[in-house]
C-alpha atoms as a PDB file:
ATOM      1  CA  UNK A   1       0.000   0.000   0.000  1.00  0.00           C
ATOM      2  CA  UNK A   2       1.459   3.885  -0.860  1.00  0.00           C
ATOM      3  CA  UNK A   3       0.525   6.566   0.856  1.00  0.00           C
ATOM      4  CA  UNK A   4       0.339   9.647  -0.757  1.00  0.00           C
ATOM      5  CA  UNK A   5       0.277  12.917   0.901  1.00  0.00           C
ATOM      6  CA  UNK A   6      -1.885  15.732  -1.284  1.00  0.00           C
ATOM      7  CA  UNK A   7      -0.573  19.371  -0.550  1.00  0.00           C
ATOM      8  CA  UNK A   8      -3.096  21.570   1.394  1.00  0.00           C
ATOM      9  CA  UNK A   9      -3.605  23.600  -1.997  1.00  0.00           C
ATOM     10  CA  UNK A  10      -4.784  20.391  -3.738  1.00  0.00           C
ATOM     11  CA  UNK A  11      -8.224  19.779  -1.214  1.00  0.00           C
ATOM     12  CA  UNK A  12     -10.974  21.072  -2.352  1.00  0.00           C
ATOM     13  CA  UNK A  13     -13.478  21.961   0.631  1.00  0.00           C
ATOM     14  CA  UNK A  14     -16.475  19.436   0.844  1.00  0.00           C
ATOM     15  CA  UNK A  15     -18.547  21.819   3.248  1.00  0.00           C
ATOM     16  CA  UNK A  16     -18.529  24.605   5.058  1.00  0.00           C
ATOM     17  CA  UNK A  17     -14.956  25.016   7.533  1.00  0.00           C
ATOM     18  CA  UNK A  18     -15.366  24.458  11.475  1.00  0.00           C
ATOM     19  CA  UNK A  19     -12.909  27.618  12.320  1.00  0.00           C
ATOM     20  CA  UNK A  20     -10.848  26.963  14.780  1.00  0.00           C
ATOM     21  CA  UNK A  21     -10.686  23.161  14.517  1.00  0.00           C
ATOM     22  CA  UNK A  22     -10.079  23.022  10.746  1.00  0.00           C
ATOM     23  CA  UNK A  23      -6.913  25.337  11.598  1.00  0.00           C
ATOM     24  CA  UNK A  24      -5.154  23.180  14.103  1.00  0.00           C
ATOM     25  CA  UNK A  25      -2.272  21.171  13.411  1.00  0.00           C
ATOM     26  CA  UNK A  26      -2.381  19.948  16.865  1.00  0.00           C
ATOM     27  CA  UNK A  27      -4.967  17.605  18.531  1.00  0.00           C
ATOM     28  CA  UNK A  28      -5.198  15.395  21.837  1.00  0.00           C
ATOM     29  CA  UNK A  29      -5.933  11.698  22.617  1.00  0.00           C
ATOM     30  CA  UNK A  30      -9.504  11.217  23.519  1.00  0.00           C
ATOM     31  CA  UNK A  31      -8.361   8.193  25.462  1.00  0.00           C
ATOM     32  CA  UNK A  32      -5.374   5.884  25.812  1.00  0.00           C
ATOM     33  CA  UNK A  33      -4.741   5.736  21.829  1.00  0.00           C
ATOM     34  CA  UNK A  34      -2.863   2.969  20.381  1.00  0.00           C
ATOM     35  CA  UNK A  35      -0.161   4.330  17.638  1.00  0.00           C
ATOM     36  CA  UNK A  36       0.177   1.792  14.424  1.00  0.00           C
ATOM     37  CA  UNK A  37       2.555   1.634  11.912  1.00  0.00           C
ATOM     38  CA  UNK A  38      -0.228   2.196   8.915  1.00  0.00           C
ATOM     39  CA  UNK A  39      -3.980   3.342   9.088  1.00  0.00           C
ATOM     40  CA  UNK A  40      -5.411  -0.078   9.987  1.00  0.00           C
ATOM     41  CA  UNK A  41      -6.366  -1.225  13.598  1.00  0.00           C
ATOM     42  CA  UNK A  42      -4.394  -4.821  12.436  1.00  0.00           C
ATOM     43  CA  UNK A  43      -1.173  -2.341  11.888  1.00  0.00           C
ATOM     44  CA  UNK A  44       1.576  -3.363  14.253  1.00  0.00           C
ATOM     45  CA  UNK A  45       1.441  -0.998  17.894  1.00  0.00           C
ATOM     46  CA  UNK A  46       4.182   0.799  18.133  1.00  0.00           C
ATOM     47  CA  UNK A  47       3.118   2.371  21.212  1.00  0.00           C
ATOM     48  CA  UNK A  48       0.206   4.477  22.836  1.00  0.00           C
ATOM     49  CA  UNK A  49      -0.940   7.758  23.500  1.00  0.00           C
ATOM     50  CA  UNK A  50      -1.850   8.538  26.915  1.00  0.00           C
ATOM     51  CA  UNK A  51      -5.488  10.391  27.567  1.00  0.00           C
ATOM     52  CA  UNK A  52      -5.342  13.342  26.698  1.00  0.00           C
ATOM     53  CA  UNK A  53      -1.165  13.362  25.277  1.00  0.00           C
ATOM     54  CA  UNK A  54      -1.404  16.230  22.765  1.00  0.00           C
ATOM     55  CA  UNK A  55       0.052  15.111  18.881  1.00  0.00           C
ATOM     56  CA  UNK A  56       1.118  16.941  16.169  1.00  0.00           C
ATOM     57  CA  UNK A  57      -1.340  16.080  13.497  1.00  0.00           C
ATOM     58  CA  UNK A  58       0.779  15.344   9.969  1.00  0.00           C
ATOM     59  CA  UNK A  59      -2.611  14.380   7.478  1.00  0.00           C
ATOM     60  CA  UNK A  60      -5.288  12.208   7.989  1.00  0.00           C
ATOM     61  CA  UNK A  61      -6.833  10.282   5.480  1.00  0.00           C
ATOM     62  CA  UNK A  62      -9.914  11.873   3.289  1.00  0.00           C
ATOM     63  CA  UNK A  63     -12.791  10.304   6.096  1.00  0.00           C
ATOM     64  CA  UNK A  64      -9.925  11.168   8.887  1.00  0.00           C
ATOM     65  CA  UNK A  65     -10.652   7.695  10.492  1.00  0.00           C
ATOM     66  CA  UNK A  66      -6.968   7.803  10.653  1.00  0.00           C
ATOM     67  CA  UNK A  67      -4.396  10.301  11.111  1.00  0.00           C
ATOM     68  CA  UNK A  68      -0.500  10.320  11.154  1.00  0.00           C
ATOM     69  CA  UNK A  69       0.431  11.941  14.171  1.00  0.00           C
ATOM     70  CA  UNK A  70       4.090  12.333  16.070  1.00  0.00           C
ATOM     71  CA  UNK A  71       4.137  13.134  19.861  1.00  0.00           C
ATOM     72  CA  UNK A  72       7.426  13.272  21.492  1.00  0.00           C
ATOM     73  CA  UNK A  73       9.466  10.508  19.365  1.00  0.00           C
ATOM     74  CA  UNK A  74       6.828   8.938  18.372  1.00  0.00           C
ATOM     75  CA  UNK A  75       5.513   8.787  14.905  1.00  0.00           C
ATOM     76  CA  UNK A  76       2.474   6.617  13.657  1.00  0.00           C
ATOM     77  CA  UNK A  77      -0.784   6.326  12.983  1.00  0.00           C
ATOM     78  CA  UNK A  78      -3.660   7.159  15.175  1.00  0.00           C
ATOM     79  CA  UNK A  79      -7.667   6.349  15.427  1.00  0.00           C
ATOM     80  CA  UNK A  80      -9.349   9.930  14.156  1.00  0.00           C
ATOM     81  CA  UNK A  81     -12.168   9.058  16.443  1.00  0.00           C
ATOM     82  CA  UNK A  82     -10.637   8.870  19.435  1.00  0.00           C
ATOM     83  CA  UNK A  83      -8.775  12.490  18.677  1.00  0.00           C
ATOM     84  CA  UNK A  84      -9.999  15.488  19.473  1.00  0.00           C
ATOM     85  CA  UNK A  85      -9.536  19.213  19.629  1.00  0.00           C
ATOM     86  CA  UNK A  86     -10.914  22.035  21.436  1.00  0.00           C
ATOM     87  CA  UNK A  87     -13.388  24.027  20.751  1.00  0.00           C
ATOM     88  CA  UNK A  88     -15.556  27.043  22.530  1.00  0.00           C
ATOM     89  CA  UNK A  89     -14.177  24.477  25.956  1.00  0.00           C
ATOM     90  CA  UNK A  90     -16.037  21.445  24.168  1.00  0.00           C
ATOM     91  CA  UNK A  91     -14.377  18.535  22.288  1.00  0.00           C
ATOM     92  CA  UNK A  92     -14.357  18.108  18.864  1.00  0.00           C
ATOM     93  CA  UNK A  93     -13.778  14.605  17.904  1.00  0.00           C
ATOM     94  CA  UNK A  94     -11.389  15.134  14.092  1.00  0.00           C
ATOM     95  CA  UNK A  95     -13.301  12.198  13.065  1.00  0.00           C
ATOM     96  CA  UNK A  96     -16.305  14.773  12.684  1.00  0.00           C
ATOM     97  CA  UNK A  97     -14.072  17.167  10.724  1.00  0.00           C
ATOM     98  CA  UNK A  98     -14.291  14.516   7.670  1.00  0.00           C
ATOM     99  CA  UNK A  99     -15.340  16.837   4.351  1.00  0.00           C
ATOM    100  CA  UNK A 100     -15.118  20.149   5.765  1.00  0.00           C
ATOM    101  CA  UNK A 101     -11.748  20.820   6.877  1.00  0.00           C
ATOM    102  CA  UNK A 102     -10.051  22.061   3.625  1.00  0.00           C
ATOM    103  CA  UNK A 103      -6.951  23.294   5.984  1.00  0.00           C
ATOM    104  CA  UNK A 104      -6.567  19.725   6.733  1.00  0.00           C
ATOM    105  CA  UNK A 105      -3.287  17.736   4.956  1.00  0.00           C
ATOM    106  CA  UNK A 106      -5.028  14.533   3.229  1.00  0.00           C
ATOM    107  CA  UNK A 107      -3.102  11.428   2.434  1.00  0.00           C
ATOM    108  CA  UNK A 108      -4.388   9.723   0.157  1.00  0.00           C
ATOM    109  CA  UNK A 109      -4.530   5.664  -0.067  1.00  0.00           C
ATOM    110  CA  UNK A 110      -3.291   4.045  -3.425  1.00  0.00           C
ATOM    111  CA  UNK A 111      -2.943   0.291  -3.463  1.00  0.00           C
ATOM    112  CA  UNK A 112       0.296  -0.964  -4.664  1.00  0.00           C
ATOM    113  CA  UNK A 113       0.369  -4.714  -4.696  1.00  0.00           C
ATOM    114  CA  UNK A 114      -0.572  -6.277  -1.518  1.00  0.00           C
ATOM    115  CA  UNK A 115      -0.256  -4.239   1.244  1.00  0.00           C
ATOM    116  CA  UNK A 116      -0.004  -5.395   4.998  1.00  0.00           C
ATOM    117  CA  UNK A 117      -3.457  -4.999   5.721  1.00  0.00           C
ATOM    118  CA  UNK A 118      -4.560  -7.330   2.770  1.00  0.00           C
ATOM    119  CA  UNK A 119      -1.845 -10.165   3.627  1.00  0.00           C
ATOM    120  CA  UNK A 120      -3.710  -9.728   7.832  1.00  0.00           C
ATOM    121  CA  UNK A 121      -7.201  -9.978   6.859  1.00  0.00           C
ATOM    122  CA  UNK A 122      -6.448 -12.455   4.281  1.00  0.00           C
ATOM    123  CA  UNK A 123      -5.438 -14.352   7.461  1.00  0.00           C
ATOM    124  CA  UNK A 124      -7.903 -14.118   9.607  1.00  0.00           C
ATOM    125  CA  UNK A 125     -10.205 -15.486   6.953  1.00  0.00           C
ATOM    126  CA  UNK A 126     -11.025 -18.592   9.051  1.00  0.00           C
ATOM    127  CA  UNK A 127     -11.015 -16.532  12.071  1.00  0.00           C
ATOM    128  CA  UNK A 128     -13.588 -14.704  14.074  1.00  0.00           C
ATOM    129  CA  UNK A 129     -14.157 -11.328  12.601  1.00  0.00           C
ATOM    130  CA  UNK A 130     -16.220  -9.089  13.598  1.00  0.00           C
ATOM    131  CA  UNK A 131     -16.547  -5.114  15.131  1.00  0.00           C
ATOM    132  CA  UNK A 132     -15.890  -3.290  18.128  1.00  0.00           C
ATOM    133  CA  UNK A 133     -18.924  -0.780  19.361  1.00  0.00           C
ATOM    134  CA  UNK A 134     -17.257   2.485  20.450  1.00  0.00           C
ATOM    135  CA  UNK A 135     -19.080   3.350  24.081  1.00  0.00           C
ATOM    136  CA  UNK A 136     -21.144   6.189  24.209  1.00  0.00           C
ATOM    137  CA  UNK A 137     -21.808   8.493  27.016  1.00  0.00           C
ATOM    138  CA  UNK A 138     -25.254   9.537  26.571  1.00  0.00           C
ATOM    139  CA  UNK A 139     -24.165  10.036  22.650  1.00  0.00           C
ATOM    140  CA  UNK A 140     -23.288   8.641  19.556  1.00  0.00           C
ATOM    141  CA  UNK A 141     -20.267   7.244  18.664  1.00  0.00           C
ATOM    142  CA  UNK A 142     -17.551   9.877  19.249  1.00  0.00           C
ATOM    143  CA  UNK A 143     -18.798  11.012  22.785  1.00  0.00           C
ATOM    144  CA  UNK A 144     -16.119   8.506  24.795  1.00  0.00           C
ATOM    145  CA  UNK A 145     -13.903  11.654  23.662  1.00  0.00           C
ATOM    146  CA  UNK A 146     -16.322  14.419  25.328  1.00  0.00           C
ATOM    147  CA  UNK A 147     -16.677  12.420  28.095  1.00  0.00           C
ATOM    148  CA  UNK A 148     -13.139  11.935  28.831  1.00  0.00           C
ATOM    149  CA  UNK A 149     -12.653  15.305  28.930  1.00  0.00           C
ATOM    150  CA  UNK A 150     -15.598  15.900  31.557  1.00  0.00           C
ATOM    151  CA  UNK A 151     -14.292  13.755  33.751  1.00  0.00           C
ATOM    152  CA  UNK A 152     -16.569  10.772  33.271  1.00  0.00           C
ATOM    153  CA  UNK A 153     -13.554   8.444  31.653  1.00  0.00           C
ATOM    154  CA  UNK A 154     -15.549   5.294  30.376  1.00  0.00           C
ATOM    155  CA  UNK A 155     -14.904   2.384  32.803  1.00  0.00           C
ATOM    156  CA  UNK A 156     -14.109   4.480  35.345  1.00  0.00           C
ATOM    157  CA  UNK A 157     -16.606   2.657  38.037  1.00  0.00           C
ATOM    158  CA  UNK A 158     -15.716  -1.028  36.156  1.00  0.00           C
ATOM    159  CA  UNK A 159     -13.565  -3.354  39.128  1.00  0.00           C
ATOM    160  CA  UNK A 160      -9.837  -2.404  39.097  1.00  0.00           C
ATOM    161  CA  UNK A 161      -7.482  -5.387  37.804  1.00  0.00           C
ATOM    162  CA  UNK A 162      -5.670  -6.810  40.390  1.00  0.00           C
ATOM    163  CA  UNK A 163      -1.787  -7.782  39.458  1.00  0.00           C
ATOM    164  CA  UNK A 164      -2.814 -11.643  39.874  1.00  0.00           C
ATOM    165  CA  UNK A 165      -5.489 -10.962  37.159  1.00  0.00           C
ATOM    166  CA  UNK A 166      -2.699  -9.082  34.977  1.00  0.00           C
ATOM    167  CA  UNK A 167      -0.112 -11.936  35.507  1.00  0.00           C
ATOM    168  CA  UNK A 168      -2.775 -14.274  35.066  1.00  0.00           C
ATOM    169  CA  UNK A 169      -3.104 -12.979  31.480  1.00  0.00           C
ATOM    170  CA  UNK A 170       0.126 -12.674  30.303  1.00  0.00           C
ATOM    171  CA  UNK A 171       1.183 -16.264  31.474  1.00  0.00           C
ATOM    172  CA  UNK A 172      -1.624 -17.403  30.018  1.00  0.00           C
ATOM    173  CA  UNK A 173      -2.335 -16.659  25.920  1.00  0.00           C
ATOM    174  CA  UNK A 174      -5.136 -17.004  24.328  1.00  0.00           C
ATOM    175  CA  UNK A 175      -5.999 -17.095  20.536  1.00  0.00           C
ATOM    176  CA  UNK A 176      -6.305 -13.521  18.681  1.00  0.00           C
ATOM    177  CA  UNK A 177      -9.525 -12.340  17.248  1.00  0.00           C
ATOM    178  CA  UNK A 178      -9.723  -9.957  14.768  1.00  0.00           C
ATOM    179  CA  UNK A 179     -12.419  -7.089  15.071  1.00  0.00           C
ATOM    180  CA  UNK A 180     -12.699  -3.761  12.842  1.00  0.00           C
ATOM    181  CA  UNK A 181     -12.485  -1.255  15.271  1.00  0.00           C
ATOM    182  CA  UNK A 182      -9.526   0.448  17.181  1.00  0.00           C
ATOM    183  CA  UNK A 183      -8.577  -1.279  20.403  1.00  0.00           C
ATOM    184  CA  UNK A 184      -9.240   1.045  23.180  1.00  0.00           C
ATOM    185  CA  UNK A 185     -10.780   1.173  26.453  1.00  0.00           C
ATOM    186  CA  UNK A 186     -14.489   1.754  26.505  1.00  0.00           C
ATOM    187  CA  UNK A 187     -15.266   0.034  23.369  1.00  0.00           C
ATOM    188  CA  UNK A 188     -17.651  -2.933  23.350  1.00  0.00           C
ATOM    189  CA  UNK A 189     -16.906  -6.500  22.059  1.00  0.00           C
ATOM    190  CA  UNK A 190     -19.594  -7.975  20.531  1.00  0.00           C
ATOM    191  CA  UNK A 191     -21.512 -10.553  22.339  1.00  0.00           C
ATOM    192  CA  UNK A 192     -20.807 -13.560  20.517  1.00  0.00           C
ATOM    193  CA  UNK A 193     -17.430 -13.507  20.415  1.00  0.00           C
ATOM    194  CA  UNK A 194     -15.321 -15.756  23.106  1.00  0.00           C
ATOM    195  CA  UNK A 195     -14.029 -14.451  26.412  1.00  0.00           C
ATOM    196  CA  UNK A 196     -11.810 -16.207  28.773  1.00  0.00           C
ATOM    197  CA  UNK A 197     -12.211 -16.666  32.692  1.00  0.00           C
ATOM    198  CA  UNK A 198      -9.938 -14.509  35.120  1.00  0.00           C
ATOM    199  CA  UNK A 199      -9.084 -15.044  38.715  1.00  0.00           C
ATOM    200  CA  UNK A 200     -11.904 -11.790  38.984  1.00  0.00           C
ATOM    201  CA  UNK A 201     -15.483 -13.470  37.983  1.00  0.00           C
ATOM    202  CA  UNK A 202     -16.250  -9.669  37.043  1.00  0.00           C
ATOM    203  CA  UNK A 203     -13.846  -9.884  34.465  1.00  0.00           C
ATOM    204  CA  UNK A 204     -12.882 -12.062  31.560  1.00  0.00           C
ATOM    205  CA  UNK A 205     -10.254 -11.441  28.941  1.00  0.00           C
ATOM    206  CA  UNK A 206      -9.309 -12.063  24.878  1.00  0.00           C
ATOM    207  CA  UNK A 207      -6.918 -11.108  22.634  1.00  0.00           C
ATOM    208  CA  UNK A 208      -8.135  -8.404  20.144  1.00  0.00           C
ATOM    209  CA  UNK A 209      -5.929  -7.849  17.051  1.00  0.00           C
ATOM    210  CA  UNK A 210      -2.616  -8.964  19.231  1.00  0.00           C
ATOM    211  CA  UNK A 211      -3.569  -6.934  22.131  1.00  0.00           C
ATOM    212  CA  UNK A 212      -4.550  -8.657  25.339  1.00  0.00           C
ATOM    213  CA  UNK A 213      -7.741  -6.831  27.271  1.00  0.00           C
ATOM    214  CA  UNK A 214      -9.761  -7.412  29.987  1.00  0.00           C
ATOM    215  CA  UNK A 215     -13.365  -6.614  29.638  1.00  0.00           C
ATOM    216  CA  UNK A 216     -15.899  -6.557  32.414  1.00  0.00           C
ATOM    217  CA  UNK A 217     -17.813  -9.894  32.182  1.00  0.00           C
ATOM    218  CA  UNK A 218     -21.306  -8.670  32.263  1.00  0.00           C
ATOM    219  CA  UNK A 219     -21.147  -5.955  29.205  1.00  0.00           C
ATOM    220  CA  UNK A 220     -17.997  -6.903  27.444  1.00  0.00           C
ATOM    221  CA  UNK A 221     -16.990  -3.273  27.471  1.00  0.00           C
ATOM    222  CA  UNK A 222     -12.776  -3.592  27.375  1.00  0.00           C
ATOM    223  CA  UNK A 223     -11.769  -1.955  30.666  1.00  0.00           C
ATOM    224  CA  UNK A 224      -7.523  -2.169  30.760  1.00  0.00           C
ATOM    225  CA  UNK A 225      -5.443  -3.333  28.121  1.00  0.00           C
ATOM    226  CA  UNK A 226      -2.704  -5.000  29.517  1.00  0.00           C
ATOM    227  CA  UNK A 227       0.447  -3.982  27.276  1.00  0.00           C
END
């Protein structure tokens, strides 16, 4: 897969500009963010944003469901809907920017050959596939960012891992499953999709997209990843 970056000067405005968001360059992690090596949530992590670590934004893609960010010394690729930027002391998700940012760098995707992405999915053909439900605070998908910056962080009242649980789950691997959907905490695994028992019956854990989570048993809503 190439990646082609289009100059500002090339994007043609698909709506009318949110002011100060459509300016920024910079933007903030909604939540715990993981940071991939391509715009794909089965991109290798090479690390993660902690809530509310401010990025430099680089270009996001023309939908801006992902952007390439760099924080500190790290460079990647980051979830647009779990980044955010401030606005009249609300958050804007850049997710919602898609089509009417026109100061926005766009990269855009051309396939060359068979990219990363294809050869994963291809793989996980015989697999469980499926999608994670981002968690919603009183709001559609997007909110988990507004409510992290209230206050409200979503699992915030779920049962704390103890470190048996944690050991417990990295001495003890389970199969991956691949679901479309960043990996983050808050989201929702679907329902039918196999969980694994913990030391904590309010708990139970998987392995989504290489990354070991717990999720609280009752909901399946992913409540630490354990990195």
């Amino acid at each position: 897969m190439k990646l082609t970056t289009l100059t500002i000067a090339s994007v043609m405005a698909l709506g009318a500009a949110l002011p100060a968001v459509a300016q920024t360059t910079t933007a903030k992690a909604g939540t715990e963010l993981n940071v991939r090596d391509q715009p794909s949530p089965f991109g290798a992590v090479l690390g993660a944003l902690e809530k509310d670590q401010e990025v430099t934004i680089d270009g996001c893609l023309q939908d801006i469901s992902w952007c390439k960010i760099s924080s500190g010394s790290m460079n990647g690729w980051a979830s647009g809907q779990y980044l955010y930027v401030e606005e009249n002391a609300n958050a804007v998700p850049l997710v919602d920017m898609s089509g009417a940012a026109e100061t926005v760098t766009v990269i855009q995707q051309t396939e060359e050959g068979t990219s990363k992405t294809d050869q994963n999915v291809a793989a996980t053909a015989t697999g469980t596939v499926g999608a994670l439900t981002a968690f919603a605070l009183g709001g559609p998908a997007g909110a988990i960012v507004a409510g992290a910056i209230a206050g409200t962080a979503v699992g915030a009242a779920a049962v704390e891992p103890t470190e048996d649980t944690i050991t417990y789950v990295t001495a003890n691997p389970v199969e991956t499953v691949y679901l479309d959907g960043e990996v983050v905490v808050g989201a929702v695994v679907p329902s039918e999709v196999t969980t694994y028992e913990v030391p904590q019956p309010e708990l139970r854990y998987l392995n989504i997209n290489g990354l070991p989570v717990l999720v609280d048993a009752e909901s399946g809503t992913i409540v630490r990843i354990v990195r």
